[in-house]
Protein backbone atom coordinates (compact mmCIF):
# COMPACT_ATOMS: atom_id res chain seq x y z
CA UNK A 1 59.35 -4.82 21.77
CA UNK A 2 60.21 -2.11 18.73
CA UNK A 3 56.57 -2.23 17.95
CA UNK A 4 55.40 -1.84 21.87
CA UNK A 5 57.50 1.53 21.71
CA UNK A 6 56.27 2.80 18.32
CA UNK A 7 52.60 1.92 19.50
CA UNK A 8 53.57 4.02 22.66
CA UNK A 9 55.16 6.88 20.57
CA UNK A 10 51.57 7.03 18.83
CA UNK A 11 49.63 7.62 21.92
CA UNK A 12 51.82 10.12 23.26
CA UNK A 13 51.57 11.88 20.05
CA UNK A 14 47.99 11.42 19.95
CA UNK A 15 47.28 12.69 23.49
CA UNK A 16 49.36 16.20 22.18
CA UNK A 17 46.00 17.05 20.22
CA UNK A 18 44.27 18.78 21.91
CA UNK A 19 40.98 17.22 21.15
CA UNK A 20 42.31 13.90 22.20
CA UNK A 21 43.70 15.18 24.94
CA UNK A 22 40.05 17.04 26.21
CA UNK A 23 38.62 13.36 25.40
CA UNK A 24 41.17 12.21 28.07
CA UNK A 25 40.39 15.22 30.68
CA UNK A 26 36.40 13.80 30.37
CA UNK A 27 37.65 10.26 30.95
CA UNK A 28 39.36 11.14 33.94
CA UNK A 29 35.99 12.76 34.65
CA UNK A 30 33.91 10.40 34.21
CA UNK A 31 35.78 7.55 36.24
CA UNK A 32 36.02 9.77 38.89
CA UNK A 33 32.22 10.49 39.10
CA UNK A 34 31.47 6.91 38.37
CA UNK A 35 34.19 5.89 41.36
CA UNK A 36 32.76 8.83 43.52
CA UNK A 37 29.29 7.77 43.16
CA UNK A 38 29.98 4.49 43.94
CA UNK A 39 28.88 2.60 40.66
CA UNK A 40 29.25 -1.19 40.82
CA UNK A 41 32.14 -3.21 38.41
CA UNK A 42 30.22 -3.68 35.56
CA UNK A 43 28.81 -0.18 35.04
CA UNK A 44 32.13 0.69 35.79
CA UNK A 45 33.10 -1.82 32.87
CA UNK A 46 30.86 0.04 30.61
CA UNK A 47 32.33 3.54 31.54
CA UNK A 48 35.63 2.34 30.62
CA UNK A 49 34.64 0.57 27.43
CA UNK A 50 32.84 3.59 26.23
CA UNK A 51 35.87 5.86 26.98
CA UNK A 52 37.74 3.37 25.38
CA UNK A 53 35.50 4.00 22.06
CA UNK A 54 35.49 7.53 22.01
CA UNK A 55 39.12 8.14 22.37
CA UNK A 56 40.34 5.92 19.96
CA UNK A 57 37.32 7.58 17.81
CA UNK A 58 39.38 10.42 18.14
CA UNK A 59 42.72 8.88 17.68
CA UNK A 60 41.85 7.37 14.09
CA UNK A 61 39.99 10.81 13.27
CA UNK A 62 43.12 12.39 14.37
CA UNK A 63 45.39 10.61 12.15
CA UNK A 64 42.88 10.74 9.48
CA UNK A 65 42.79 14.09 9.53
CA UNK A 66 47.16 14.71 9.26
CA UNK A 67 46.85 12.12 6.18
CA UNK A 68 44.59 14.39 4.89
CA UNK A 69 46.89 17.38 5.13
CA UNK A 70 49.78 15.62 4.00
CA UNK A 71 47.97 15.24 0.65
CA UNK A 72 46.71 18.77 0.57
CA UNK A 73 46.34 21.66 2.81
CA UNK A 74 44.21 23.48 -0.09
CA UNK A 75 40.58 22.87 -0.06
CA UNK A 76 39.48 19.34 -1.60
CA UNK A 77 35.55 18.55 -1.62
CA UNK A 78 36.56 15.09 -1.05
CA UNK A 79 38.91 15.98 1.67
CA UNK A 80 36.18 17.61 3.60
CA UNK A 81 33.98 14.66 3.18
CA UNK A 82 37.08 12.34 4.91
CA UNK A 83 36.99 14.76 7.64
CA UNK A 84 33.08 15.06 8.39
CA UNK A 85 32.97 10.98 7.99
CA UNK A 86 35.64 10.95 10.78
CA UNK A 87 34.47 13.46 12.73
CA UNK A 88 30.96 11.77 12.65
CA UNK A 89 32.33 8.36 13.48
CA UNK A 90 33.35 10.43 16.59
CA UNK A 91 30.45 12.61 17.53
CA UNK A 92 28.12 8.72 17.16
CA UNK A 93 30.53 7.26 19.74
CA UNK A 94 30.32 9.94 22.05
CA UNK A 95 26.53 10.11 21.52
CA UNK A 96 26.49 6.22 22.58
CA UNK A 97 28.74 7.00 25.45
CA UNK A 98 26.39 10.04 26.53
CA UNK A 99 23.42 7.50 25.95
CA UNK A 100 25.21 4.57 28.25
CA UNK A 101 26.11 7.56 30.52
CA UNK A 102 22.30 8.83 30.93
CA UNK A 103 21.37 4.92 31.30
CA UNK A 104 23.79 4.18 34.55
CA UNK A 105 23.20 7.81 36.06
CA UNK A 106 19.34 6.87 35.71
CA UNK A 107 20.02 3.46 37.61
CA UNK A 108 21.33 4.66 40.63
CA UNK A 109 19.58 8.21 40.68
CA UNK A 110 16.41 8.38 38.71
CA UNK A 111 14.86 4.79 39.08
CA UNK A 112 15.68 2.80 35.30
């Protein structure tokens, strides 16, 4: 159970940044469109798996990015290369999700 509440304490933490917590605000989005426009249970599956990648994305790059500044706040080449990594392992996810995204919206309104 201790490690049910510490994994809890981490996502309430998480979801205090605010880029998590805009990553959040477009998942609410997003199932709302997809639940609005009627989308069947496995492209709703997919919207919720792909929300599911780019928001832990974030999370990791998140707590990537506080280890990095508990090591240093000055500026470390290396540092910055952590952080673009992680931010890239981000921006790919969400450039799947977009892609997935296009894909369904094409299905029901643009004939794929």
């Amino acid at each position: 159970m201790k490690k049910f509440k510490v994994a809890f304490i981490g996502i309430y933490e998480a979801f205090k940044h605010p880029s998590v917590m805009i990553q959040g605000i477009l998942a609410i989005v997003a199932l709302g469109c997809g639940s609005w426009l009627k989308f069947e249970f496995y492209d709703m599956l997919l919207i919720v798996l792909c929300i599911g990648l780019v928001i832990v994305s974030e999370i990791f790059n998140t707590a990537i990015e506080f280890l990095c500044d508990l090591y240093t706040l000055e500026y470390n080449e290396k540092i910055k290369i952590i952080k673009d990594i992680s931010a890239g392992g981000v921006l790919f996810a969400a450039i799947i999700s977009l892609a997935i995204a296009l894909m369904l919206f094409g299905k029901y309104y643009g004939g794929f």
